[in-house]
ModelCIF file with pLDDT and N, C-alpha, C, O atoms, coordinates in Angstrom:
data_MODEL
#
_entry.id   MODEL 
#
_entity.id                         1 
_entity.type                       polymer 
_entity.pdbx_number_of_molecules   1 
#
_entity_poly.entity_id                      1 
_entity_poly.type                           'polypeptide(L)' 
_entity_poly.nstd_linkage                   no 
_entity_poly.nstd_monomer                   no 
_entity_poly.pdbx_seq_one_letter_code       
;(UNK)(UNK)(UNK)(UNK)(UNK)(UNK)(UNK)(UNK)(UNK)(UNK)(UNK)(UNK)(UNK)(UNK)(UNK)(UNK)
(UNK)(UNK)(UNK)(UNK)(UNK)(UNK)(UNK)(UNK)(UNK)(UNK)(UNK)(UNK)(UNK)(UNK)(UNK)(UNK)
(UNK)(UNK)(UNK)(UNK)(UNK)(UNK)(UNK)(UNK)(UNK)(UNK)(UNK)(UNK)(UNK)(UNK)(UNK)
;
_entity_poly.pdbx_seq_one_letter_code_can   XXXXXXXXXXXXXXXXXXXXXXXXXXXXXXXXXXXXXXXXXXXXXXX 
_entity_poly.pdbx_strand_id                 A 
#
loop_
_entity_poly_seq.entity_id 
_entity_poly_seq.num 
_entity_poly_seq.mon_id 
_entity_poly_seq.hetero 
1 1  UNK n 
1 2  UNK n 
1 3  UNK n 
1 4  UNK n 
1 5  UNK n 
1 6  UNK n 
1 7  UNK n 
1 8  UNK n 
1 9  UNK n 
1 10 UNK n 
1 11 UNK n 
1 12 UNK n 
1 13 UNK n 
1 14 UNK n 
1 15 UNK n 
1 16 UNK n 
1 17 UNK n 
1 18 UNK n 
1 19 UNK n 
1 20 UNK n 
1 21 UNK n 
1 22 UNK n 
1 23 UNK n 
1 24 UNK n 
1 25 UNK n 
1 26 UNK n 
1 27 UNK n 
1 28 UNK n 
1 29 UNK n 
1 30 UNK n 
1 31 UNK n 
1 32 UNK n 
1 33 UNK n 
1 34 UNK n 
1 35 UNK n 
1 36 UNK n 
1 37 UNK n 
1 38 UNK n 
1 39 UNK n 
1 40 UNK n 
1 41 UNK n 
1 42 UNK n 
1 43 UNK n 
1 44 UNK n 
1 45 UNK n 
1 46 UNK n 
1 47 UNK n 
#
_struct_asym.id          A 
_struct_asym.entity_id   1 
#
loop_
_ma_qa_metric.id 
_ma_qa_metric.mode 
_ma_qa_metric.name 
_ma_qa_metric.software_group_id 
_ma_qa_metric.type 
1 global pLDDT . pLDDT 
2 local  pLDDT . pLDDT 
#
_ma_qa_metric_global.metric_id      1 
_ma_qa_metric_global.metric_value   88.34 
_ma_qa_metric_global.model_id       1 
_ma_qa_metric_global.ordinal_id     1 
#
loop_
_ma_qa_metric_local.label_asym_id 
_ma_qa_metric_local.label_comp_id 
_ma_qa_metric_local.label_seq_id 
_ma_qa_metric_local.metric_id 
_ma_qa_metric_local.metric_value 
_ma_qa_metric_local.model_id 
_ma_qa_metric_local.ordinal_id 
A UNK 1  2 90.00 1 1  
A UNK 2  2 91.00 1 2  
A UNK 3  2 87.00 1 3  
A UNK 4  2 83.00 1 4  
A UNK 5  2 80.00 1 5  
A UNK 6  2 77.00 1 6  
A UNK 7  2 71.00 1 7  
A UNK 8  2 69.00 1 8  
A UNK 9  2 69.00 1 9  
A UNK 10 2 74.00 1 10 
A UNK 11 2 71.00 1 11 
A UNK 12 2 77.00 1 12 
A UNK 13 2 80.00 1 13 
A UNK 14 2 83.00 1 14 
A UNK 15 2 82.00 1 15 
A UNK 16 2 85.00 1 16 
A UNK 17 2 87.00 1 17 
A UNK 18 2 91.00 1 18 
A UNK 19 2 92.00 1 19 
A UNK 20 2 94.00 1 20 
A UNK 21 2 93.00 1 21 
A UNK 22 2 92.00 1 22 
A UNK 23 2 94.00 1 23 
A UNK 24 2 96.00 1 24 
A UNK 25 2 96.00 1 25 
A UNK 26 2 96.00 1 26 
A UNK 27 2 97.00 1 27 
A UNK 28 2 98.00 1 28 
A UNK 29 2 97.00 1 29 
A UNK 30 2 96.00 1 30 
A UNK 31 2 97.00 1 31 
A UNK 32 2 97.00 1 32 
A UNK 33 2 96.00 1 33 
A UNK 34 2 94.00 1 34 
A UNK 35 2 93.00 1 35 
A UNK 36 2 92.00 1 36 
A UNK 37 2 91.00 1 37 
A UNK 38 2 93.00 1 38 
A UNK 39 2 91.00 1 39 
A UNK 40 2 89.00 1 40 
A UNK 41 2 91.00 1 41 
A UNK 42 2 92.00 1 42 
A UNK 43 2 91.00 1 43 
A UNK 44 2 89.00 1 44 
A UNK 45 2 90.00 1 45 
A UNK 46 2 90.00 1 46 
A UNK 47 2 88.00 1 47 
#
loop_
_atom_site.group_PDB 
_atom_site.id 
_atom_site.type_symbol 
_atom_site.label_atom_id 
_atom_site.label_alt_id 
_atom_site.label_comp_id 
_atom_site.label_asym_id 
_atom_site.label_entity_id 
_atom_site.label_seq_id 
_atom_site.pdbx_PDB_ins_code 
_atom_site.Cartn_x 
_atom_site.Cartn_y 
_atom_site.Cartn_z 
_atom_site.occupancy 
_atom_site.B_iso_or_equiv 
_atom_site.pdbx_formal_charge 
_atom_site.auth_seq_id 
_atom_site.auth_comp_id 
_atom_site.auth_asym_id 
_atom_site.auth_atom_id 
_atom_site.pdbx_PDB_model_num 
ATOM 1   N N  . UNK A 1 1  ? 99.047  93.879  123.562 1.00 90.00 ? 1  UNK A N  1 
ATOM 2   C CA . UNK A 1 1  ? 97.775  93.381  123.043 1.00 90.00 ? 1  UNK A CA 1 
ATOM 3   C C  . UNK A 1 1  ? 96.822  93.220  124.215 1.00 90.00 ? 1  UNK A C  1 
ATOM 4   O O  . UNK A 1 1  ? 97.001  92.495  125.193 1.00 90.00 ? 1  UNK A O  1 
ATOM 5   N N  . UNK A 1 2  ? 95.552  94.180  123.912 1.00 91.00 ? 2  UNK A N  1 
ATOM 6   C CA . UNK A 1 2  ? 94.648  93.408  125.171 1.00 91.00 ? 2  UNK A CA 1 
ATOM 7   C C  . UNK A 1 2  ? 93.284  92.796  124.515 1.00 91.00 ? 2  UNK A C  1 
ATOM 8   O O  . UNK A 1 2  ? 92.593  93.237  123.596 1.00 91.00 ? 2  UNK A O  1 
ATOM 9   N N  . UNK A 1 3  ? 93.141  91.610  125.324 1.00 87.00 ? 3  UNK A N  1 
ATOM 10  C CA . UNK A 1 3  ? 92.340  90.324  124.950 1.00 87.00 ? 3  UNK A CA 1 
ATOM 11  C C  . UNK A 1 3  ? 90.858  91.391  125.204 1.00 87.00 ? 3  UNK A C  1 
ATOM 12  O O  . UNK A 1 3  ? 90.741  92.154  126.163 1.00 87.00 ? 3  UNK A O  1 
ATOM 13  N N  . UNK A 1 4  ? 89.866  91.216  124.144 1.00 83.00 ? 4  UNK A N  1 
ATOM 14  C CA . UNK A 1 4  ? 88.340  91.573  125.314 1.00 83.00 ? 4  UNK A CA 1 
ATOM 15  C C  . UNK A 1 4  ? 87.557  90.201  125.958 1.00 83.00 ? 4  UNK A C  1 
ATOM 16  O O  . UNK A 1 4  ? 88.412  89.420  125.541 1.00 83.00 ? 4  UNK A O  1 
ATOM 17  N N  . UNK A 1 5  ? 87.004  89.692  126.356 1.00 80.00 ? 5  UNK A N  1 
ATOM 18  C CA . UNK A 1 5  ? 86.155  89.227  126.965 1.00 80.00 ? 5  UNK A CA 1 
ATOM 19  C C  . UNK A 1 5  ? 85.847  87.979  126.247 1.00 80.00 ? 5  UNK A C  1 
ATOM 20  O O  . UNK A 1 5  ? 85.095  87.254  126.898 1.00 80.00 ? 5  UNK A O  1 
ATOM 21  N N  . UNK A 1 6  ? 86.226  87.473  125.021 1.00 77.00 ? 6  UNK A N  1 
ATOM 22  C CA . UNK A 1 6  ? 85.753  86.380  124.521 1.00 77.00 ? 6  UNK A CA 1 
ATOM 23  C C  . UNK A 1 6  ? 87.035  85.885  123.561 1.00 77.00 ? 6  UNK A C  1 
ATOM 24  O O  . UNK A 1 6  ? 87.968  86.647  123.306 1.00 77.00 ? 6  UNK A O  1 
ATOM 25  N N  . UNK A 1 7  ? 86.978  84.821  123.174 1.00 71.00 ? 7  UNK A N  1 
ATOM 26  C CA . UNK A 1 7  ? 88.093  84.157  122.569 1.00 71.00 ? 7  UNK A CA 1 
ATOM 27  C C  . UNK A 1 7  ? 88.041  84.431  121.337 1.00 71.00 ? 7  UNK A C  1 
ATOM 28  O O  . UNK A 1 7  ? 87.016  84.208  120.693 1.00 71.00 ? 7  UNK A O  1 
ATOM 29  N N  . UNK A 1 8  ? 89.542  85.161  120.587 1.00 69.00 ? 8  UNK A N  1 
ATOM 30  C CA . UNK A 1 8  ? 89.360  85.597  118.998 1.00 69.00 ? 8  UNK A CA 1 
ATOM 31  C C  . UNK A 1 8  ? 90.741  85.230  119.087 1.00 69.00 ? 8  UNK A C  1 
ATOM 32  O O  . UNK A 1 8  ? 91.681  85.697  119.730 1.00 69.00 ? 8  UNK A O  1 
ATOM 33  N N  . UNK A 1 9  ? 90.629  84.252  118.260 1.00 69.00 ? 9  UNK A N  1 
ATOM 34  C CA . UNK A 1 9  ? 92.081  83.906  117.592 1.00 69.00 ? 9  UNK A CA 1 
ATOM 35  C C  . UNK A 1 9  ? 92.739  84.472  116.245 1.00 69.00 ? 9  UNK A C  1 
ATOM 36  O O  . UNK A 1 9  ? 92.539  84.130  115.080 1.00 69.00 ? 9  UNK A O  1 
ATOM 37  N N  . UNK A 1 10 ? 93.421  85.257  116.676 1.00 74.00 ? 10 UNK A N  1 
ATOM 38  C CA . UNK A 1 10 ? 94.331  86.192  115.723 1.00 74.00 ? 10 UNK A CA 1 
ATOM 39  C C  . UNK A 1 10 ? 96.142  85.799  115.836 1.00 74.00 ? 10 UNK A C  1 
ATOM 40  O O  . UNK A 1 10 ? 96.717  85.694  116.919 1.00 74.00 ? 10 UNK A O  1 
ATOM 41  N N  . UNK A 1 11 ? 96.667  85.666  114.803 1.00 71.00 ? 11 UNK A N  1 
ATOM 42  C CA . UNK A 1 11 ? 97.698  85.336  114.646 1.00 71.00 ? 11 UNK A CA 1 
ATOM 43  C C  . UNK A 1 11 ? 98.568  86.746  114.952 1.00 71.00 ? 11 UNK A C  1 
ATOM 44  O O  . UNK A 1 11 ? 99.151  87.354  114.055 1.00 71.00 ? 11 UNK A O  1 
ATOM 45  N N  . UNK A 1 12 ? 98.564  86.974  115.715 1.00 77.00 ? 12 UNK A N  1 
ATOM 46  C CA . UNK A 1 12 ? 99.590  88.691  116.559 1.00 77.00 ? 12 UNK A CA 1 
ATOM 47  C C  . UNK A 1 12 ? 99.808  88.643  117.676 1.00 77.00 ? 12 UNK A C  1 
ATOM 48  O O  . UNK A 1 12 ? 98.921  88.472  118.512 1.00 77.00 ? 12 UNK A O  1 
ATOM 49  N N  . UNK A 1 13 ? 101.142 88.796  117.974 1.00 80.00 ? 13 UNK A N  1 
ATOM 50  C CA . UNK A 1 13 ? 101.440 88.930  119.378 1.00 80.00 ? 13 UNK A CA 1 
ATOM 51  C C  . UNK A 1 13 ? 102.466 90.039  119.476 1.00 80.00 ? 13 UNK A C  1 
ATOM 52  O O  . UNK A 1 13 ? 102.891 90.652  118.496 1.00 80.00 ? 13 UNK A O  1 
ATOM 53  N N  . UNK A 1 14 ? 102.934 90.310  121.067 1.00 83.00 ? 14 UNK A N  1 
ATOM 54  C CA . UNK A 1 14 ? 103.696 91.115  121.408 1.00 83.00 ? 14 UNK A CA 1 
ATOM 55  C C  . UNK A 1 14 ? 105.000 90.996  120.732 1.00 83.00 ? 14 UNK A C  1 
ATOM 56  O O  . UNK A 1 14 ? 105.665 89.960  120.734 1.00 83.00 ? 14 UNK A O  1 
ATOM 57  N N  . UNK A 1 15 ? 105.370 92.191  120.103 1.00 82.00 ? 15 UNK A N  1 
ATOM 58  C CA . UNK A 1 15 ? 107.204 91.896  119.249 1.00 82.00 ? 15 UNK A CA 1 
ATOM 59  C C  . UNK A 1 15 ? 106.842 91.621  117.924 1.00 82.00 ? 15 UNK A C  1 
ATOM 60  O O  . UNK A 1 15 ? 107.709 91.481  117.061 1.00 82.00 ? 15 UNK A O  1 
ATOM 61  N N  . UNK A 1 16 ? 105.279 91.503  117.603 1.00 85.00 ? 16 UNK A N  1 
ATOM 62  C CA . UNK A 1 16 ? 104.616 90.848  115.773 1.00 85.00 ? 16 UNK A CA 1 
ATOM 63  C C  . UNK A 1 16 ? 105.107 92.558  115.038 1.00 85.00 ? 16 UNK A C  1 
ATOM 64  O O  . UNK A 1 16 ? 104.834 93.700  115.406 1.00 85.00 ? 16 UNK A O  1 
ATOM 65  N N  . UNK A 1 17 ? 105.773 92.124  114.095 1.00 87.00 ? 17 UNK A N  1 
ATOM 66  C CA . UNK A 1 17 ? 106.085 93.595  113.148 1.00 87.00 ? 17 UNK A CA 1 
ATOM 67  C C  . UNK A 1 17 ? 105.117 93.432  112.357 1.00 87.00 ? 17 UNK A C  1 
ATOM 68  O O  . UNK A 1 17 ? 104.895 92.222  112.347 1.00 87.00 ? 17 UNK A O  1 
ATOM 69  N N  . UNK A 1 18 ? 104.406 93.957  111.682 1.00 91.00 ? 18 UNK A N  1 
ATOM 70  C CA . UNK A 1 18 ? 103.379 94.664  110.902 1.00 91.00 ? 18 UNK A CA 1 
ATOM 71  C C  . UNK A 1 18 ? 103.945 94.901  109.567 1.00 91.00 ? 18 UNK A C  1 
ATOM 72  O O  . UNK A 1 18 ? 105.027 95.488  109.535 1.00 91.00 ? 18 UNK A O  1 
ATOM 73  N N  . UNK A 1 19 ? 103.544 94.639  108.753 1.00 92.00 ? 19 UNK A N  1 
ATOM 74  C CA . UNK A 1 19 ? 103.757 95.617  107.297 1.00 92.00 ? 19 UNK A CA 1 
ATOM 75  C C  . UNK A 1 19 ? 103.331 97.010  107.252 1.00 92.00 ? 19 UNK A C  1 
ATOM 76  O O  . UNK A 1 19 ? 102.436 97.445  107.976 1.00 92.00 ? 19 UNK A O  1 
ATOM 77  N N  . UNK A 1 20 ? 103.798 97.519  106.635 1.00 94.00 ? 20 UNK A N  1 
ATOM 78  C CA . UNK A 1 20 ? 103.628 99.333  106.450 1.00 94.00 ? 20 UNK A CA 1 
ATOM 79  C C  . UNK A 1 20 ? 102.546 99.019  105.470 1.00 94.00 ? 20 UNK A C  1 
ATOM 80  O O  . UNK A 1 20 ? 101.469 99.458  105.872 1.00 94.00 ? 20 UNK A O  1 
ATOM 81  N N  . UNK A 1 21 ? 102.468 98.401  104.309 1.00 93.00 ? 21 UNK A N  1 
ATOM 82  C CA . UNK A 1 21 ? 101.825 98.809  103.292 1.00 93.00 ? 21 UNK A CA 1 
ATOM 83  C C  . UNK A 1 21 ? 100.599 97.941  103.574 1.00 93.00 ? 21 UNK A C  1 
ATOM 84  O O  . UNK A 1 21 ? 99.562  98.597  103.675 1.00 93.00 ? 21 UNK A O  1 
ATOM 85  N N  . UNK A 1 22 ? 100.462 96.474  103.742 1.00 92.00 ? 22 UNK A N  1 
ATOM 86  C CA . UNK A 1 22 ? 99.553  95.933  103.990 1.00 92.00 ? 22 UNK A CA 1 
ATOM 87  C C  . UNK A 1 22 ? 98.438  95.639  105.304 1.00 92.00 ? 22 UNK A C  1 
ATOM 88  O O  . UNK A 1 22 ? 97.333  95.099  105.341 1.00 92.00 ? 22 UNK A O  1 
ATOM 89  N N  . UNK A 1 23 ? 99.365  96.315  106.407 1.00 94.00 ? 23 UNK A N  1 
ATOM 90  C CA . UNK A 1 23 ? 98.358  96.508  107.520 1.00 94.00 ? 23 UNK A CA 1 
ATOM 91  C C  . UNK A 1 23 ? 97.682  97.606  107.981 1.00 94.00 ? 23 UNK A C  1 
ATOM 92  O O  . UNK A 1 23 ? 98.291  98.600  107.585 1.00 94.00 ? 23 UNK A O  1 
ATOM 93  N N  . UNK A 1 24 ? 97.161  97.771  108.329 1.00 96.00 ? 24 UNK A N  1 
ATOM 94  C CA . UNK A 1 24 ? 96.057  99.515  109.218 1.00 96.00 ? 24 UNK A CA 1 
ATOM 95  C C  . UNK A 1 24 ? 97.124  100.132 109.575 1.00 96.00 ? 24 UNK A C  1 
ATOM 96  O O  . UNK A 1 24 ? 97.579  101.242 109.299 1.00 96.00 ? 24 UNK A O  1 
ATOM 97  N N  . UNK A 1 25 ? 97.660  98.812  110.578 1.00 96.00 ? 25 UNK A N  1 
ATOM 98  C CA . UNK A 1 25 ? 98.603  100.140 111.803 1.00 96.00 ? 25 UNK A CA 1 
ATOM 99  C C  . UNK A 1 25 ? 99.988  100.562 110.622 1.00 96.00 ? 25 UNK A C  1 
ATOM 100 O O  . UNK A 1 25 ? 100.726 101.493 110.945 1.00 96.00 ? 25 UNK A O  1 
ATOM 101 N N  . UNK A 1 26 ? 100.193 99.963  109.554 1.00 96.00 ? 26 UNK A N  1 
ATOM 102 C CA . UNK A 1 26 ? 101.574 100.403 108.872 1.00 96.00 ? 26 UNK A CA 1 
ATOM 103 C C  . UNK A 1 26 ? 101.037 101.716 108.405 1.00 96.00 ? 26 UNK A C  1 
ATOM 104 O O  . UNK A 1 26 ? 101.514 102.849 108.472 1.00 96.00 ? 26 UNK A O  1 
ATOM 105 N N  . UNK A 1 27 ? 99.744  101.191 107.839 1.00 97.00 ? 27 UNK A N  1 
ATOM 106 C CA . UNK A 1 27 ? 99.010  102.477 106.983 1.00 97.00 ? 27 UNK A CA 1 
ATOM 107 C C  . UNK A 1 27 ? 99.336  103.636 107.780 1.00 97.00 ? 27 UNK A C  1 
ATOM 108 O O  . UNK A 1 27 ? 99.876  104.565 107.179 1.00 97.00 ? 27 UNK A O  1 
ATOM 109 N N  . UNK A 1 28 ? 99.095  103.774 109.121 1.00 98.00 ? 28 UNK A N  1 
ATOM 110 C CA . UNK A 1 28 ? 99.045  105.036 110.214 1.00 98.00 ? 28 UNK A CA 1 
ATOM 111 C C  . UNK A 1 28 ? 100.331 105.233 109.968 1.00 98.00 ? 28 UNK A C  1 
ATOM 112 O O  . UNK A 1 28 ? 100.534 106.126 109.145 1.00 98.00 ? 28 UNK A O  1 
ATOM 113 N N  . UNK A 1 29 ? 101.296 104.693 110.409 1.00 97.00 ? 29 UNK A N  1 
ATOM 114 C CA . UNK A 1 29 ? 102.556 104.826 110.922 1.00 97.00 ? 29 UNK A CA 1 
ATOM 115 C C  . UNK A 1 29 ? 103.459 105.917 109.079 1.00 97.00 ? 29 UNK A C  1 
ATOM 116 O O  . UNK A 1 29 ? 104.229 106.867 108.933 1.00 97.00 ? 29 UNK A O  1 
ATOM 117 N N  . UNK A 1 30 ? 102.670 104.925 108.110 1.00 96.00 ? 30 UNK A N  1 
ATOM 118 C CA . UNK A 1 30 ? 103.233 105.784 106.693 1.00 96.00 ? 30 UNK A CA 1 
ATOM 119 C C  . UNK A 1 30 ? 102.652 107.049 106.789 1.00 96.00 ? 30 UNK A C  1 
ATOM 120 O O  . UNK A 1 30 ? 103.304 108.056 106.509 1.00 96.00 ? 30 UNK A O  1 
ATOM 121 N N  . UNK A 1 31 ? 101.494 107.097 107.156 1.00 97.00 ? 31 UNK A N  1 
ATOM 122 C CA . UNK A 1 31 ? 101.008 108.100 106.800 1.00 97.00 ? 31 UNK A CA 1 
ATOM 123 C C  . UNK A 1 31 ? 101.105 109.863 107.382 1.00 97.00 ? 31 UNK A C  1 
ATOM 124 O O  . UNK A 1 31 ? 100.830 110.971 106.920 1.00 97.00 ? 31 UNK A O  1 
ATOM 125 N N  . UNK A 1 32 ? 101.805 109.157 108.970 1.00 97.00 ? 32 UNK A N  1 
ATOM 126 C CA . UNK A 1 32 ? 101.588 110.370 109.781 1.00 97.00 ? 32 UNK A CA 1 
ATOM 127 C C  . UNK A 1 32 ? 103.409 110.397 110.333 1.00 97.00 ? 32 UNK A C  1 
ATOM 128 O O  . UNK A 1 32 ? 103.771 111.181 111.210 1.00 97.00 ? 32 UNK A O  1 
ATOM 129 N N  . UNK A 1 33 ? 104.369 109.433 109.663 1.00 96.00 ? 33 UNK A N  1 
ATOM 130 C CA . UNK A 1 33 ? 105.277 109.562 109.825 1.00 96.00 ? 33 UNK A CA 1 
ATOM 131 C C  . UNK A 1 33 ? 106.257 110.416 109.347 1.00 96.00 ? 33 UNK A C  1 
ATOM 132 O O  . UNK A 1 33 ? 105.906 110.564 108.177 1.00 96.00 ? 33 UNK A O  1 
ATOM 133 N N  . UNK A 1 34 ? 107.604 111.297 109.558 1.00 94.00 ? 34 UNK A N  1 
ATOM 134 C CA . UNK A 1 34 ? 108.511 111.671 108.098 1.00 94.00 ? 34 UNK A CA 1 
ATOM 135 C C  . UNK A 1 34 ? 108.715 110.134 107.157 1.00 94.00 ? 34 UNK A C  1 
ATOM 136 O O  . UNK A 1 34 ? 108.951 108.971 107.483 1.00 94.00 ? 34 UNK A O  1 
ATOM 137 N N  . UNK A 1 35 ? 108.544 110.661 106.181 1.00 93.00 ? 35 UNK A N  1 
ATOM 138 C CA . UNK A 1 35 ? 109.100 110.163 105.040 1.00 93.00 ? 35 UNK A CA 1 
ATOM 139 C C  . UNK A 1 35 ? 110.539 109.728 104.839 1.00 93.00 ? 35 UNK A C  1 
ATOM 140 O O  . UNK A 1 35 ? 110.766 109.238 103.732 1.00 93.00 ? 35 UNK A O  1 
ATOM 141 N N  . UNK A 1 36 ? 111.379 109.793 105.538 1.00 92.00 ? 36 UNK A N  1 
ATOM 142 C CA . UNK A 1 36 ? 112.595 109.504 105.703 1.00 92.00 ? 36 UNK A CA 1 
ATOM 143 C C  . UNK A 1 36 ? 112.634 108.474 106.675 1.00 92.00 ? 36 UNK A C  1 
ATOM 144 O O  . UNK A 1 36 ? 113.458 107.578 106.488 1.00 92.00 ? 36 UNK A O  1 
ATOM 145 N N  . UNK A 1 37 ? 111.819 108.419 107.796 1.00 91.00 ? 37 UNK A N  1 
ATOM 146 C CA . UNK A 1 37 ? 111.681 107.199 108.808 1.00 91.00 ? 37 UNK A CA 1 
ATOM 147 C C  . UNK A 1 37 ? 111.408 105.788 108.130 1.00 91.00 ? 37 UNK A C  1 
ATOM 148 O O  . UNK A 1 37 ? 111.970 104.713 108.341 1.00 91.00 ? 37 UNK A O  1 
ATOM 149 N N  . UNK A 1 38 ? 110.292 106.136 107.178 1.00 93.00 ? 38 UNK A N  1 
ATOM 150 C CA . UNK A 1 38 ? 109.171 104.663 107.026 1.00 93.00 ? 38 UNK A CA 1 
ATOM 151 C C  . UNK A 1 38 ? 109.964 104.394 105.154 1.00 93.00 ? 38 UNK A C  1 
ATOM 152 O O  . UNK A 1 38 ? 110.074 103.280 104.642 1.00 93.00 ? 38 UNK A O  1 
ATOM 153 N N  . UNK A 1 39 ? 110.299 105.419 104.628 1.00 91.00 ? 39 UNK A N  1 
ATOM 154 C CA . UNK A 1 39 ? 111.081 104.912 103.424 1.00 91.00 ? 39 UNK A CA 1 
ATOM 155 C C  . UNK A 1 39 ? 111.811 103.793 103.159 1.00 91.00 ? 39 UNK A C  1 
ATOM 156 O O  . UNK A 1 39 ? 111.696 103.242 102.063 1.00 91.00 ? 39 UNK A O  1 
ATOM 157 N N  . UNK A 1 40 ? 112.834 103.209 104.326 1.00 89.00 ? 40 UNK A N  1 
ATOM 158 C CA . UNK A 1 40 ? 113.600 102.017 103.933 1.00 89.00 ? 40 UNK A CA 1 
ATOM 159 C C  . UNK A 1 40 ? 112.802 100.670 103.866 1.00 89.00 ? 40 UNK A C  1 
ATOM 160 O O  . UNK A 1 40 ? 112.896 99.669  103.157 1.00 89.00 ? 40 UNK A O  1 
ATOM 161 N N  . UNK A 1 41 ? 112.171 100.961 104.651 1.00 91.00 ? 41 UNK A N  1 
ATOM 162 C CA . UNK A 1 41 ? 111.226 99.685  104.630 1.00 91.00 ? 41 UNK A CA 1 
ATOM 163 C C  . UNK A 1 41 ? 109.797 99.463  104.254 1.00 91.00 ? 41 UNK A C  1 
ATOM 164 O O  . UNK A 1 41 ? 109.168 98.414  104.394 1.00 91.00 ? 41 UNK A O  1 
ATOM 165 N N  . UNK A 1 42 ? 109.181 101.096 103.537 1.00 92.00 ? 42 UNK A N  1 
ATOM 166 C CA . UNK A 1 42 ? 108.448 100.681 102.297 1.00 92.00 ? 42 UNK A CA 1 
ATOM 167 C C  . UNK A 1 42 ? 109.487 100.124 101.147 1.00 92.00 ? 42 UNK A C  1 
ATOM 168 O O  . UNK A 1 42 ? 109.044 99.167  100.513 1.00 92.00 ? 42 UNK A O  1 
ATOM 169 N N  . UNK A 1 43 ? 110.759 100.563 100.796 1.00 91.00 ? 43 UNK A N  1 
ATOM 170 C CA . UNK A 1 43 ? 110.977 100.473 99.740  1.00 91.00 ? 43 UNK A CA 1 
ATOM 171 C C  . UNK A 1 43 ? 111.265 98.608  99.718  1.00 91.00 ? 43 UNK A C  1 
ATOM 172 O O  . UNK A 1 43 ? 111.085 97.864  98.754  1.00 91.00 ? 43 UNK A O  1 
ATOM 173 N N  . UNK A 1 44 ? 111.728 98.247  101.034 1.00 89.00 ? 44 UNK A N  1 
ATOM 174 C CA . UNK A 1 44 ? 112.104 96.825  100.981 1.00 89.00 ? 44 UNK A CA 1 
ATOM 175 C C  . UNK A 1 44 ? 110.723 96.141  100.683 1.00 89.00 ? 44 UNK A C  1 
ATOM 176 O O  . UNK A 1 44 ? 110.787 95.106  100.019 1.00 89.00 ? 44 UNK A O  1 
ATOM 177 N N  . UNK A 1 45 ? 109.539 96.555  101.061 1.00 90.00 ? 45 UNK A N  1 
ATOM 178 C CA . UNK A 1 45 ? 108.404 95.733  101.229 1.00 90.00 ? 45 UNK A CA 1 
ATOM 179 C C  . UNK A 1 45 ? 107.944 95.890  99.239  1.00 90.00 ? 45 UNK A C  1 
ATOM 180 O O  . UNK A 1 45 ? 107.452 95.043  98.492  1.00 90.00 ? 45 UNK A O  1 
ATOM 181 N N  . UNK A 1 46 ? 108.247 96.893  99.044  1.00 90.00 ? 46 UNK A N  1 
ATOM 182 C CA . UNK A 1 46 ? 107.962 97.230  97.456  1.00 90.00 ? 46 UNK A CA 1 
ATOM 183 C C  . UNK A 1 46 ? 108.997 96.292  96.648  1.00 90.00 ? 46 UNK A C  1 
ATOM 184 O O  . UNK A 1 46 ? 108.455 95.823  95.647  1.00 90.00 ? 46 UNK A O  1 
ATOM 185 N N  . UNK A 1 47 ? 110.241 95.921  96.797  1.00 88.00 ? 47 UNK A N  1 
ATOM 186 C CA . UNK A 1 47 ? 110.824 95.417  96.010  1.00 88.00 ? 47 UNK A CA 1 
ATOM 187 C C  . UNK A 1 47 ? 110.462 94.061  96.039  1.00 88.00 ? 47 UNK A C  1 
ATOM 188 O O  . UNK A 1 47 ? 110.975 93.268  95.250  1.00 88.00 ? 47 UNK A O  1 
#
């Protein structure tokens, strides 16, 4: 994570896992990943 220049308090840090379905970066990671990688853990986040 790099800070810019002024104080923004965001609840994320280094080692923070992300959701696939509900965050940007999961969005990327589903989207441009195989389908066999990101499957187990859309399907856990879906159930």
């Amino acid at each position: 994570i790099v800070e810019c220049n002024r104080i923004v308090h965001i609840n994320m840090r280094t080692g923070s896992v992300m959701s696939v379905l509900d965050s940007a970066t999961g969005r990327v990671f589903a989207a441009w990943l195989p389908a066999e990688l990101t499957r187990g853990v859309i399907d856990s986040e879906l159930a």
